[in-house]
PDB file of N, CA and C in Angstrom:
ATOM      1  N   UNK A   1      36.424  10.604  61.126  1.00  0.00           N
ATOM      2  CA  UNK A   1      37.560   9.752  60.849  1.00  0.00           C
ATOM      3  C   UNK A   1      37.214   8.700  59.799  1.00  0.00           C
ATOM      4  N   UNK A   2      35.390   8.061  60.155  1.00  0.00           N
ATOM      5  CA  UNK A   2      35.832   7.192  58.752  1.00  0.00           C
ATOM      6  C   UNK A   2      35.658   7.839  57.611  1.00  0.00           C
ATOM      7  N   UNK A   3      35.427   8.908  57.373  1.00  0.00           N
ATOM      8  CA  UNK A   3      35.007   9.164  55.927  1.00  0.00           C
ATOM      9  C   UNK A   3      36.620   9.538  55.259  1.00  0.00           C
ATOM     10  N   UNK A   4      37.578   9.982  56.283  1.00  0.00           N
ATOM     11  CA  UNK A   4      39.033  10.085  55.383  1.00  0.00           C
ATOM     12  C   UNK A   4      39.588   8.839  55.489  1.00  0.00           C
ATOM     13  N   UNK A   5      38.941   7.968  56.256  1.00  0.00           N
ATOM     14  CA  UNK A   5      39.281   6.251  55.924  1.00  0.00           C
ATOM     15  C   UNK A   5      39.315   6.030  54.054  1.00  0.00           C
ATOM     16  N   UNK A   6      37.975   6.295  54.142  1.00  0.00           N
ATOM     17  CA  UNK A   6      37.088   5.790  52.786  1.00  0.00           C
ATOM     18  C   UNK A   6      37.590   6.257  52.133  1.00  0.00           C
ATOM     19  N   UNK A   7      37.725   7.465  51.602  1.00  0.00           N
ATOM     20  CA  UNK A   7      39.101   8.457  50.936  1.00  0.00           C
ATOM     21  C   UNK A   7      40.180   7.935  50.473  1.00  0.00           C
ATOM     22  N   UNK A   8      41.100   7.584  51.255  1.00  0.00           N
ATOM     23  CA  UNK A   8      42.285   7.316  50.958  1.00  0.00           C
ATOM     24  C   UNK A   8      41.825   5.573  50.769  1.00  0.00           C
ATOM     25  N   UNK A   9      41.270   5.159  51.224  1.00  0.00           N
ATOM     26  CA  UNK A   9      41.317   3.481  50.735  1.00  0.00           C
ATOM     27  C   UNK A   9      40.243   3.398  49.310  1.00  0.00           C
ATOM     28  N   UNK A  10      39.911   4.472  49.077  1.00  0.00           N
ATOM     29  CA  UNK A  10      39.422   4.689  47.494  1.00  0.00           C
ATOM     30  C   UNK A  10      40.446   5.245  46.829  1.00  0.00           C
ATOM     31  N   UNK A  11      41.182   5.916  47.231  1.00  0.00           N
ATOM     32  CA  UNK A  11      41.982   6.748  46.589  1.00  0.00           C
ATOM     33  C   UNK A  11      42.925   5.735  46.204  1.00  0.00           C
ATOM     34  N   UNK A  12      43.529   4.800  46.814  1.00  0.00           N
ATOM     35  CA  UNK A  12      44.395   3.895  46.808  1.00  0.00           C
ATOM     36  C   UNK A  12      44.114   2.670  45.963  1.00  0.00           C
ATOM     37  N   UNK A  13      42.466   2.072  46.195  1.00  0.00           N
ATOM     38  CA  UNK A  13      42.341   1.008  45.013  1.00  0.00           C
ATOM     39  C   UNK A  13      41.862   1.326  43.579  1.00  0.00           C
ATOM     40  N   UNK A  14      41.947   2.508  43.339  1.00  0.00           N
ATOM     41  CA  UNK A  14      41.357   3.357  41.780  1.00  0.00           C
ATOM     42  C   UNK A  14      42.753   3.948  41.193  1.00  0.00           C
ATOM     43  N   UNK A  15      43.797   3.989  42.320  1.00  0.00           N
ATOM     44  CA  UNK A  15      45.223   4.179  41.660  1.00  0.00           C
ATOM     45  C   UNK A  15      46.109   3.062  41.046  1.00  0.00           C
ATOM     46  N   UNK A  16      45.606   2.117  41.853  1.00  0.00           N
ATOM     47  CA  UNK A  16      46.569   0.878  41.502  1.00  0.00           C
ATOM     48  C   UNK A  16      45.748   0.415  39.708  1.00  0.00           C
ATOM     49  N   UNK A  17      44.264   0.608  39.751  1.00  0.00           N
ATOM     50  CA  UNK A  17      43.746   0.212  38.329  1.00  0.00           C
ATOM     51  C   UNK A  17      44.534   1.413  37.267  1.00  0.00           C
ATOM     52  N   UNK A  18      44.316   2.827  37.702  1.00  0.00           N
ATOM     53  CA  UNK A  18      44.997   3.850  37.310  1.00  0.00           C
ATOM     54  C   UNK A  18      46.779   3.511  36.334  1.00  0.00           C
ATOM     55  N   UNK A  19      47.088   2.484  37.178  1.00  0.00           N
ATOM     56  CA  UNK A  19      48.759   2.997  36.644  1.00  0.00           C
ATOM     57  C   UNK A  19      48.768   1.714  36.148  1.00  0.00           C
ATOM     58  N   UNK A  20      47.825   0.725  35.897  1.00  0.00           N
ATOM     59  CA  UNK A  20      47.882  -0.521  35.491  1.00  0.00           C
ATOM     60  C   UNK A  20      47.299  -0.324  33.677  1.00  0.00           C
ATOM     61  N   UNK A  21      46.779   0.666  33.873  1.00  0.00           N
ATOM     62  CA  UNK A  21      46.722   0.953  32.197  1.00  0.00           C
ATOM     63  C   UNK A  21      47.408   1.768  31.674  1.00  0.00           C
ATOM     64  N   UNK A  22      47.586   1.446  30.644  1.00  0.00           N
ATOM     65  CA  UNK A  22      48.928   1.620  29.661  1.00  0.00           C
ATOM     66  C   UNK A  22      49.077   2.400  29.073  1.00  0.00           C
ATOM     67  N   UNK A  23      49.739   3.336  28.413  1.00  0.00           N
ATOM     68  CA  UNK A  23      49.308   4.574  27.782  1.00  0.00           C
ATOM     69  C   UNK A  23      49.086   3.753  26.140  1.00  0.00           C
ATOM     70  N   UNK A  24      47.960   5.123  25.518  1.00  0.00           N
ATOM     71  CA  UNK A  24      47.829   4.201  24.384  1.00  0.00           C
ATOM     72  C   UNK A  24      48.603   5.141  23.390  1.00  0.00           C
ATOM     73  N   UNK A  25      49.245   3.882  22.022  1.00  0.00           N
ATOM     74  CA  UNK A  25      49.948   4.454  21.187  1.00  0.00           C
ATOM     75  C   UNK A  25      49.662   5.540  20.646  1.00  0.00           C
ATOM     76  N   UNK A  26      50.451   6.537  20.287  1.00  0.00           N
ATOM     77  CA  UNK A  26      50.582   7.950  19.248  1.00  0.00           C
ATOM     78  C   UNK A  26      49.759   7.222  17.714  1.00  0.00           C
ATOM     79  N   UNK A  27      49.325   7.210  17.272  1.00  0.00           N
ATOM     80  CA  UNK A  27      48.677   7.376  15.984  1.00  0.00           C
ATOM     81  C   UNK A  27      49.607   7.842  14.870  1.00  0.00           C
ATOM     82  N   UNK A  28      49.898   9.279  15.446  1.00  0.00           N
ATOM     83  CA  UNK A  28      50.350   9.654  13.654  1.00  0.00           C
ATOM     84  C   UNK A  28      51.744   8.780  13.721  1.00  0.00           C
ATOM     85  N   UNK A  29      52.938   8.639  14.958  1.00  0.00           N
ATOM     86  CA  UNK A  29      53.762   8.037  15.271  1.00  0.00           C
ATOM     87  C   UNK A  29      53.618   6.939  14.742  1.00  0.00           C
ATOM     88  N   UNK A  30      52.763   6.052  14.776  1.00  0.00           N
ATOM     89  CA  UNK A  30      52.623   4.961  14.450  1.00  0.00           C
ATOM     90  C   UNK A  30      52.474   4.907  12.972  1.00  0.00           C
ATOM     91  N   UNK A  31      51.762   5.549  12.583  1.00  0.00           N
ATOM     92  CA  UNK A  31      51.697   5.693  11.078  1.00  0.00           C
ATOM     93  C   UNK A  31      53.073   5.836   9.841  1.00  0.00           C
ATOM     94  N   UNK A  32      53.525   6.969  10.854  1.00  0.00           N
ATOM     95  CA  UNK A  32      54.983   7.703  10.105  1.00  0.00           C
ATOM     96  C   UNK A  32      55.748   6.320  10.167  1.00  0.00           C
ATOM     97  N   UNK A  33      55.648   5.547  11.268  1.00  0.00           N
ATOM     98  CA  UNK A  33      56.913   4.507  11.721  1.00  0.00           C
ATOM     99  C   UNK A  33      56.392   3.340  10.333  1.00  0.00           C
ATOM    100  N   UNK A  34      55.107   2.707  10.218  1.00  0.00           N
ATOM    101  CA  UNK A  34      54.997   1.837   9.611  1.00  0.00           C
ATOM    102  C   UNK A  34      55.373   2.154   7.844  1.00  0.00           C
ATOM    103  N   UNK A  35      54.828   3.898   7.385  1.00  0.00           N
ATOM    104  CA  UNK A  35      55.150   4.227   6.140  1.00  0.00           C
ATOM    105  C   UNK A  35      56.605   4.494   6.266  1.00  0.00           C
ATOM    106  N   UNK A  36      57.766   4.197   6.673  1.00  0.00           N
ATOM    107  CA  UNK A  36      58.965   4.338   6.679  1.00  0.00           C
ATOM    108  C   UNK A  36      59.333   2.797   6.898  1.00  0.00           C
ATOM    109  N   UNK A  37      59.075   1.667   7.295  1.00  0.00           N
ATOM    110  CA  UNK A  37      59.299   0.402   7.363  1.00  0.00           C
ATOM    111  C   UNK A  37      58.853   0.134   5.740  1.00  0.00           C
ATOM    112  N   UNK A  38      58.053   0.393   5.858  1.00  0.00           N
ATOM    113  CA  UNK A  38      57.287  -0.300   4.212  1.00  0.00           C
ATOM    114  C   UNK A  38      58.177   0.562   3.182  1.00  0.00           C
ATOM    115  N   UNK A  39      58.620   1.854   3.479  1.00  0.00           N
ATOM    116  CA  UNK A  39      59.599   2.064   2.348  1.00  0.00           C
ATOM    117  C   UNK A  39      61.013   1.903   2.349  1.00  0.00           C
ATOM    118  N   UNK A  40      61.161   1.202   3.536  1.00  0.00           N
ATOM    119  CA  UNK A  40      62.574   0.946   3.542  1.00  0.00           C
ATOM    120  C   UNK A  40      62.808  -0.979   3.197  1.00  0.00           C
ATOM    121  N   UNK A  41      61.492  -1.122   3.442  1.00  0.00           N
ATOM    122  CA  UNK A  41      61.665  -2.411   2.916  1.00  0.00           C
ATOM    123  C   UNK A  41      61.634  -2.541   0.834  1.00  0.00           C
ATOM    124  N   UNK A  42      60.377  -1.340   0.929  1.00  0.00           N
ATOM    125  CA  UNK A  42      60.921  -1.240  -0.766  1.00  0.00           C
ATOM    126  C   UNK A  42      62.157  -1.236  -1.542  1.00  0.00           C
ATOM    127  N   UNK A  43      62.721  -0.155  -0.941  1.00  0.00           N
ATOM    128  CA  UNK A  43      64.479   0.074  -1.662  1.00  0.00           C
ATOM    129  C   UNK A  43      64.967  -1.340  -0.891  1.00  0.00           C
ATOM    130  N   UNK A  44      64.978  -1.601  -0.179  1.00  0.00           N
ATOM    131  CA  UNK A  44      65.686  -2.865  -0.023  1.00  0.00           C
ATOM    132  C   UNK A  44      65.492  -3.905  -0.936  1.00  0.00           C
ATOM    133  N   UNK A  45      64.142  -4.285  -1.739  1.00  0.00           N
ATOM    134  CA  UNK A  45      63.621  -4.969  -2.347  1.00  0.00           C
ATOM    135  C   UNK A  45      64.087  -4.354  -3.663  1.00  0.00           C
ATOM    136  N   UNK A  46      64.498  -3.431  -3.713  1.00  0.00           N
ATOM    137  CA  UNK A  46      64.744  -2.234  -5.183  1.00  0.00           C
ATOM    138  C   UNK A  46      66.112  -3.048  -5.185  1.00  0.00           C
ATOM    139  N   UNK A  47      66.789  -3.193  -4.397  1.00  0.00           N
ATOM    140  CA  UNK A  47      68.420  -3.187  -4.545  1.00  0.00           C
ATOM    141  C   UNK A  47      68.748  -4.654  -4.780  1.00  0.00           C
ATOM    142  N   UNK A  48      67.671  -5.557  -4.224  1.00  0.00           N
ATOM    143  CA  UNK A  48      68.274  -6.632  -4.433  1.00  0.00           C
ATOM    144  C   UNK A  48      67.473  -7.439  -5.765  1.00  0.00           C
ATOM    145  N   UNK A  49      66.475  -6.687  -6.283  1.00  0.00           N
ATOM    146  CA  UNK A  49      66.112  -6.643  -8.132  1.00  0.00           C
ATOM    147  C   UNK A  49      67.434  -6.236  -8.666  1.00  0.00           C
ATOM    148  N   UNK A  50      67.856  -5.209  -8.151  1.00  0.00           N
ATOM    149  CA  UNK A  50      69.049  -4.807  -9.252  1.00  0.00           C
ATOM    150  C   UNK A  50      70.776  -5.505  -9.295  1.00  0.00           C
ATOM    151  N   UNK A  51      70.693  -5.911  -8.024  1.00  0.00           N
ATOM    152  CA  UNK A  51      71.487  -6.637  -7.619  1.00  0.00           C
ATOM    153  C   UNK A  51      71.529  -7.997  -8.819  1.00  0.00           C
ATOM    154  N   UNK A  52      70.446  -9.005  -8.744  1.00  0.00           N
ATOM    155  CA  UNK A  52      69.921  -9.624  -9.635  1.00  0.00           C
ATOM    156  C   UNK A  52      70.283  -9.472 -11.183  1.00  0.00           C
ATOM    157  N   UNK A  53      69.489  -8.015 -11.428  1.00  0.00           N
ATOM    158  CA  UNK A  53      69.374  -7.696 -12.544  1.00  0.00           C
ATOM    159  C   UNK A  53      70.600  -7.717 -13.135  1.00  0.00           C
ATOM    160  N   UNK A  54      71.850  -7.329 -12.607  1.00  0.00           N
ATOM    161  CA  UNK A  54      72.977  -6.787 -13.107  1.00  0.00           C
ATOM    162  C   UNK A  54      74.166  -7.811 -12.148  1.00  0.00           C
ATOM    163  N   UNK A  55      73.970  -9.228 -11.931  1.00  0.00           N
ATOM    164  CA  UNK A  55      74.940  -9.612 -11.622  1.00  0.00           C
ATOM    165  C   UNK A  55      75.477 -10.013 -12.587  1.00  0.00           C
ATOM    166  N   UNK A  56      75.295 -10.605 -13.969  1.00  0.00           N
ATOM    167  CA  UNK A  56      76.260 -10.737 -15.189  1.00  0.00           C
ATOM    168  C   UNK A  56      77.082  -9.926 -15.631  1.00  0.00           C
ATOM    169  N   UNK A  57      76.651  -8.294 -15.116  1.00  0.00           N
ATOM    170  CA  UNK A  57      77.788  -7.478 -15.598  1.00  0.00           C
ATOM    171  C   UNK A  57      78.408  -6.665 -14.423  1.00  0.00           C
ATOM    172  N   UNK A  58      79.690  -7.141 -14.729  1.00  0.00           N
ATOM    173  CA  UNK A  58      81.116  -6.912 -13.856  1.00  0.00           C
ATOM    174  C   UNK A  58      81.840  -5.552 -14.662  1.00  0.00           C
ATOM    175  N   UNK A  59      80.940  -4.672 -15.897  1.00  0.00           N
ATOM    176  CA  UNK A  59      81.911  -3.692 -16.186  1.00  0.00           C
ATOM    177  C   UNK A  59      82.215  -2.498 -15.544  1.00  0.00           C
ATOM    178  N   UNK A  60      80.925  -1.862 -14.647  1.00  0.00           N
ATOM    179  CA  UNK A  60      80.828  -0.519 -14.222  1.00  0.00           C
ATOM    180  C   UNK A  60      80.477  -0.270 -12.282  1.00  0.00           C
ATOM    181  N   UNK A  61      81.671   0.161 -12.531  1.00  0.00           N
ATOM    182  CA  UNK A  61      81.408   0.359 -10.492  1.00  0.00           C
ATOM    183  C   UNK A  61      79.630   0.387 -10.204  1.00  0.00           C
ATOM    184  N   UNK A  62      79.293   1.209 -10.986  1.00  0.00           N
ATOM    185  CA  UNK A  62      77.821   1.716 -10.954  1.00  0.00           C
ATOM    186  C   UNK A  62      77.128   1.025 -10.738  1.00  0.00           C
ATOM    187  N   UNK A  63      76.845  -0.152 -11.173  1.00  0.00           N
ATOM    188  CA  UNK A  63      76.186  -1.250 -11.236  1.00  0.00           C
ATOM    189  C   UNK A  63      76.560  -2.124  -9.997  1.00  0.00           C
ATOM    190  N   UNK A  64      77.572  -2.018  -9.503  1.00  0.00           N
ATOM    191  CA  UNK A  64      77.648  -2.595  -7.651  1.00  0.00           C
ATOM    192  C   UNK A  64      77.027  -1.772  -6.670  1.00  0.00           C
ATOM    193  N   UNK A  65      77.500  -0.224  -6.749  1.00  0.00           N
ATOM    194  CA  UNK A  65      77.165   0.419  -5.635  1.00  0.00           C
ATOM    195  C   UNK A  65      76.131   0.868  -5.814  1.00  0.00           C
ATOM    196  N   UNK A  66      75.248   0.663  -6.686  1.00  0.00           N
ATOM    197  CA  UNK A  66      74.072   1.555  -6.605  1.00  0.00           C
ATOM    198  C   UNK A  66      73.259   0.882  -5.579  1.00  0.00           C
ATOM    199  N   UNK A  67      72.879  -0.929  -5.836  1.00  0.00           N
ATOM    200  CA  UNK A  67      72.295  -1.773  -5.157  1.00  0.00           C
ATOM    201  C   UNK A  67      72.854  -1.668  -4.064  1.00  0.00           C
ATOM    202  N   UNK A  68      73.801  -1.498  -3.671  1.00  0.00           N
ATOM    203  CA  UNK A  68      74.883  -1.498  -2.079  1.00  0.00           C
ATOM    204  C   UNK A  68      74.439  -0.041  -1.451  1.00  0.00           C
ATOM    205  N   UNK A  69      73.813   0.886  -2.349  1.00  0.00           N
ATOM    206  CA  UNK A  69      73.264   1.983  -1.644  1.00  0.00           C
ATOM    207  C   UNK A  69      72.282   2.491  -1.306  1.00  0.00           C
ATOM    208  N   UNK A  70      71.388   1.599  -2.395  1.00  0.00           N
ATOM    209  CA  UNK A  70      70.233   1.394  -2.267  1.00  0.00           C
ATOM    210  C   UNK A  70      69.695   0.372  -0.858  1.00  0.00           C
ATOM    211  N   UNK A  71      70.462  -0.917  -0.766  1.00  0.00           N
ATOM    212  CA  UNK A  71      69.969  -2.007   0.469  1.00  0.00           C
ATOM    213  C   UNK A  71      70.748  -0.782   1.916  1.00  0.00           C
ATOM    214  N   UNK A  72      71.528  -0.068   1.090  1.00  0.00           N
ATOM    215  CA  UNK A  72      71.485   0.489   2.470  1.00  0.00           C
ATOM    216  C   UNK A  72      71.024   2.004   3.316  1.00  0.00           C
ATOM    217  N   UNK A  73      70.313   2.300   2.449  1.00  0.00           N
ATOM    218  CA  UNK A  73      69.308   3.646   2.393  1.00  0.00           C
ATOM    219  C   UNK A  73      68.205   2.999   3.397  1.00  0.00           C
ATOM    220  N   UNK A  74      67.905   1.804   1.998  1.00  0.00           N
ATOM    221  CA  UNK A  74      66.656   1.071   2.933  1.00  0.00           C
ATOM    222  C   UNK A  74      66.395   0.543   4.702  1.00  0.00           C
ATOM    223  N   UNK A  75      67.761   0.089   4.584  1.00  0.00           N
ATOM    224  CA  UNK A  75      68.564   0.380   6.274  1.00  0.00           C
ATOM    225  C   UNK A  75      67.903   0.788   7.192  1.00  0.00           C
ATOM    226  N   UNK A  76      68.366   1.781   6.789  1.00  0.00           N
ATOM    227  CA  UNK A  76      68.439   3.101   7.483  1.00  0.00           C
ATOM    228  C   UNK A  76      66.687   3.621   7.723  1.00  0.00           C
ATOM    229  N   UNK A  77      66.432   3.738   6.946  1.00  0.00           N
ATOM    230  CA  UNK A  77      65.147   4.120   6.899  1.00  0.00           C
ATOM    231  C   UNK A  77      63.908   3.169   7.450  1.00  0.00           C
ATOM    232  N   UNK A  78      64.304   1.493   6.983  1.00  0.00           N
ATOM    233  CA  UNK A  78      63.714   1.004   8.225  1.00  0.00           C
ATOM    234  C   UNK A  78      63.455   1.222   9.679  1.00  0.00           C
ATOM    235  N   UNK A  79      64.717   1.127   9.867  1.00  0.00           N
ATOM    236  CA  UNK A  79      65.206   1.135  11.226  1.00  0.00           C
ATOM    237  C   UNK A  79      64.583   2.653  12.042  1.00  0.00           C
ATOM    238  N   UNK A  80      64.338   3.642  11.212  1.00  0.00           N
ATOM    239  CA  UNK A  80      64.182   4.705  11.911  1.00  0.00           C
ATOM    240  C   UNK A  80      62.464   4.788  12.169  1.00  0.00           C
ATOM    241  N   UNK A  81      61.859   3.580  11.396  1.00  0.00           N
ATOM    242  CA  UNK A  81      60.122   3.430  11.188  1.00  0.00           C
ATOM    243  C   UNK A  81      60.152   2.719  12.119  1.00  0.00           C
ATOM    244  N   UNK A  82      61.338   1.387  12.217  1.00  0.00           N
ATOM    245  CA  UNK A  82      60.542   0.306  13.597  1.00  0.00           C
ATOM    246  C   UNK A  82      61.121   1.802  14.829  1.00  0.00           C
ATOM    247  N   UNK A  83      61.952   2.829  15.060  1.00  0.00           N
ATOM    248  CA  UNK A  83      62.441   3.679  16.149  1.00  0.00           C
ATOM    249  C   UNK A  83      60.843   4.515  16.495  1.00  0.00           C
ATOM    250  N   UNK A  84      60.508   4.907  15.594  1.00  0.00           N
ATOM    251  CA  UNK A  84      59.413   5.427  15.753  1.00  0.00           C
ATOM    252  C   UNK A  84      57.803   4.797  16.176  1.00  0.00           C
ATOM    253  N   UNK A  85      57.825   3.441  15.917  1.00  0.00           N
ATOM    254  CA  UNK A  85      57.202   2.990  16.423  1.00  0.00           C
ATOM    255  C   UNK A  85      57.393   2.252  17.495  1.00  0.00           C
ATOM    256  N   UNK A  86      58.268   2.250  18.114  1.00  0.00           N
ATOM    257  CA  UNK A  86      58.886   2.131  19.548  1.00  0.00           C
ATOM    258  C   UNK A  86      58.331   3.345  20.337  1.00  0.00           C
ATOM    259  N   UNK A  87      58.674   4.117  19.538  1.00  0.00           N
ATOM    260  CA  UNK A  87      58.405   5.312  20.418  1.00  0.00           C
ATOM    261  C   UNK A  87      57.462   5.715  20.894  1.00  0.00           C
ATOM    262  N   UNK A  88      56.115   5.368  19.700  1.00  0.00           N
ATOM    263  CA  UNK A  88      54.875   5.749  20.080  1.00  0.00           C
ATOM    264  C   UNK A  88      54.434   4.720  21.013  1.00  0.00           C
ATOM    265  N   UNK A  89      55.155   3.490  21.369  1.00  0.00           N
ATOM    266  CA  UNK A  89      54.134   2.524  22.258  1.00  0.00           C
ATOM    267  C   UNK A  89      54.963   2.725  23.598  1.00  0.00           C
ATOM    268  N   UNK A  90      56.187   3.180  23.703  1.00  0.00           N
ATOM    269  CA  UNK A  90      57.022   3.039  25.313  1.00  0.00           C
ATOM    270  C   UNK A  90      57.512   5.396  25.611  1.00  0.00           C
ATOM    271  N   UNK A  91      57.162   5.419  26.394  1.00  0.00           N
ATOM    272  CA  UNK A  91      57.499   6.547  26.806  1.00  0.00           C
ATOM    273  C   UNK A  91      58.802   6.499  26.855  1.00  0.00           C
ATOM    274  N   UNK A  92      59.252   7.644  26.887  1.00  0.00           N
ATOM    275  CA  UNK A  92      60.802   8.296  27.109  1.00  0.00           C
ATOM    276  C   UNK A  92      60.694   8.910  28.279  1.00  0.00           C
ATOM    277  N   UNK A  93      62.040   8.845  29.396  1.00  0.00           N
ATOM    278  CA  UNK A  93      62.313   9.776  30.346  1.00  0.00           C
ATOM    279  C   UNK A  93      63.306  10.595  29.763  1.00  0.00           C
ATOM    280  N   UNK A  94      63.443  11.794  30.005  1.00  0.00           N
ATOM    281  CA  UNK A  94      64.214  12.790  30.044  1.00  0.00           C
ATOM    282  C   UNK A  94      64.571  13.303  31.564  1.00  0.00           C
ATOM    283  N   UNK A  95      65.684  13.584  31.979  1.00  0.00           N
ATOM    284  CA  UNK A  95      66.276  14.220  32.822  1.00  0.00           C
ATOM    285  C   UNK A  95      67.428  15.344  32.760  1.00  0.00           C
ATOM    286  N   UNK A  96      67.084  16.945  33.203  1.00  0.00           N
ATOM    287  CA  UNK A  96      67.814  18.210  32.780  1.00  0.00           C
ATOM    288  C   UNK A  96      67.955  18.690  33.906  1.00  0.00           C
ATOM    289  N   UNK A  97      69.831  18.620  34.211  1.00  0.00           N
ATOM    290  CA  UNK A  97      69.901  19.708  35.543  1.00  0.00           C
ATOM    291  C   UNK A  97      70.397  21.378  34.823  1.00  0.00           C
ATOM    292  N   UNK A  98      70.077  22.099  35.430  1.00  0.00           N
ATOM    293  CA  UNK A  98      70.283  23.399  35.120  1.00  0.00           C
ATOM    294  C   UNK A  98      70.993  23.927  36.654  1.00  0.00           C
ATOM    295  N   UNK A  99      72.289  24.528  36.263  1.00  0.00           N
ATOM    296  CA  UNK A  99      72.760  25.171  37.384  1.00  0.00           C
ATOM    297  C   UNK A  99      73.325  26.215  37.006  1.00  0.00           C
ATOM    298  N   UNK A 100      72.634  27.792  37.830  1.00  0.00           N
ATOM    299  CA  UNK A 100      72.990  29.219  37.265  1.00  0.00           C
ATOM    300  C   UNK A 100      72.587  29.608  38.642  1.00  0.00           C
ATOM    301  N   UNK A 101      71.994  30.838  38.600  1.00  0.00           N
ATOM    302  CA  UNK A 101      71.222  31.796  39.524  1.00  0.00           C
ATOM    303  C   UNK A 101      69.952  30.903  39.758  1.00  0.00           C
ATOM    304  N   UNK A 102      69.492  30.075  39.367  1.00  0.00           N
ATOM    305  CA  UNK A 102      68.680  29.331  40.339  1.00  0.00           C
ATOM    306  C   UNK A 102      69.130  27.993  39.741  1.00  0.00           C
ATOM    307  N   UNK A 103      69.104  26.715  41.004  1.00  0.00           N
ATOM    308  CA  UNK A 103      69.584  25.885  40.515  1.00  0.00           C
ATOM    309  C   UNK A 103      68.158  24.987  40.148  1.00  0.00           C
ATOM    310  N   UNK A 104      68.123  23.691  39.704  1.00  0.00           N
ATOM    311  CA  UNK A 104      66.890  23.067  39.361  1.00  0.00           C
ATOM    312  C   UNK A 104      67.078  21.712  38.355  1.00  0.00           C
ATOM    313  N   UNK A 105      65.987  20.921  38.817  1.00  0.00           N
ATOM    314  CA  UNK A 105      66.172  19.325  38.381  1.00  0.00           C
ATOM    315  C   UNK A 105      65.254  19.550  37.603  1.00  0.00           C
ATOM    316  N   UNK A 106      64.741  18.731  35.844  1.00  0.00           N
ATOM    317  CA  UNK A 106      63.413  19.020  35.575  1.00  0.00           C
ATOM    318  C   UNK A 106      63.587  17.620  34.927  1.00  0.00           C
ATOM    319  N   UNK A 107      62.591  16.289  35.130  1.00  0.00           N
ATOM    320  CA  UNK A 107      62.164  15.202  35.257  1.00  0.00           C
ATOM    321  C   UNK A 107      61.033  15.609  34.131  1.00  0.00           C
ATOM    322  N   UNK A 108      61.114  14.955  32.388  1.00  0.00           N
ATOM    323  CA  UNK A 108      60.295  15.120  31.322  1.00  0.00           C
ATOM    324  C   UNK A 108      60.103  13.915  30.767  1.00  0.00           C
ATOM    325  N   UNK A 109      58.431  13.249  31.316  1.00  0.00           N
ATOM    326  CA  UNK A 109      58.026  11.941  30.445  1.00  0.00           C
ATOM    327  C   UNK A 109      57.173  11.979  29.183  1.00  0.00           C
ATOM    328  N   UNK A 110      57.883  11.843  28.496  1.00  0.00           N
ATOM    329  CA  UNK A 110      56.870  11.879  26.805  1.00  0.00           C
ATOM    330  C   UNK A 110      56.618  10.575  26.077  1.00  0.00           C
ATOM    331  N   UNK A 111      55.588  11.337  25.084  1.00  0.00           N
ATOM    332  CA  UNK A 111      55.004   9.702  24.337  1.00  0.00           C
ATOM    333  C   UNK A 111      55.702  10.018  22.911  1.00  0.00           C
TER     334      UNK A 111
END
């Protein structure tokens, strides 16, 4: 009896250190996320040079929307570098019921 004492009261204080560490970030995730911040901060920085560059001239649509498509490319593309680096530091749950000829729950945690 004591040795399945010892067992489970080992088993129990090596789990609690267990789930107290953190998973560590994705790498390439992290990478992809920061080279997509840094280029979305570029065109953002692109658009508002040109913005600049070309506020004296009021003749050609072109010259508004390009900068207006440019700050907002950059947007976009930020936003999807800080998503990705979210991603690599917090897991995702997924949850899929399937109901046919067999029914079934499937519970999917990823990094």
């Amino acid at each position: 009896m004591k040795p399945i004492i010892a067992a489970v009261l080992a088993v129990l204080l090596t789990a609690s250190t267990a789930l107290a560490q953190g998973s560590t970030p994705n790498p390439a995730l992290m990478k992809r996320g920061t080279t997509r911040i840094v280029s979305g901060a570029a065109l953002i920085g692109m658009a508002l040079g040109l913005a600049v560059a070309n506020s004296g001239d009021n003749s050609s649509t072109f010259s508004t929307a390009l900068p207006l498509t440019l700050a907002s490319a950059g947007g976009v593309v930020l936003l999807l570098g800080a998503r990705d680096q979210r991603r690599a530091h917090q897991p995702s749950l997924t949850v899929g019921f399937s109901a046919g000829r067999t029914a079934s729950v499937r519970i999917m945690r990823s990094w």
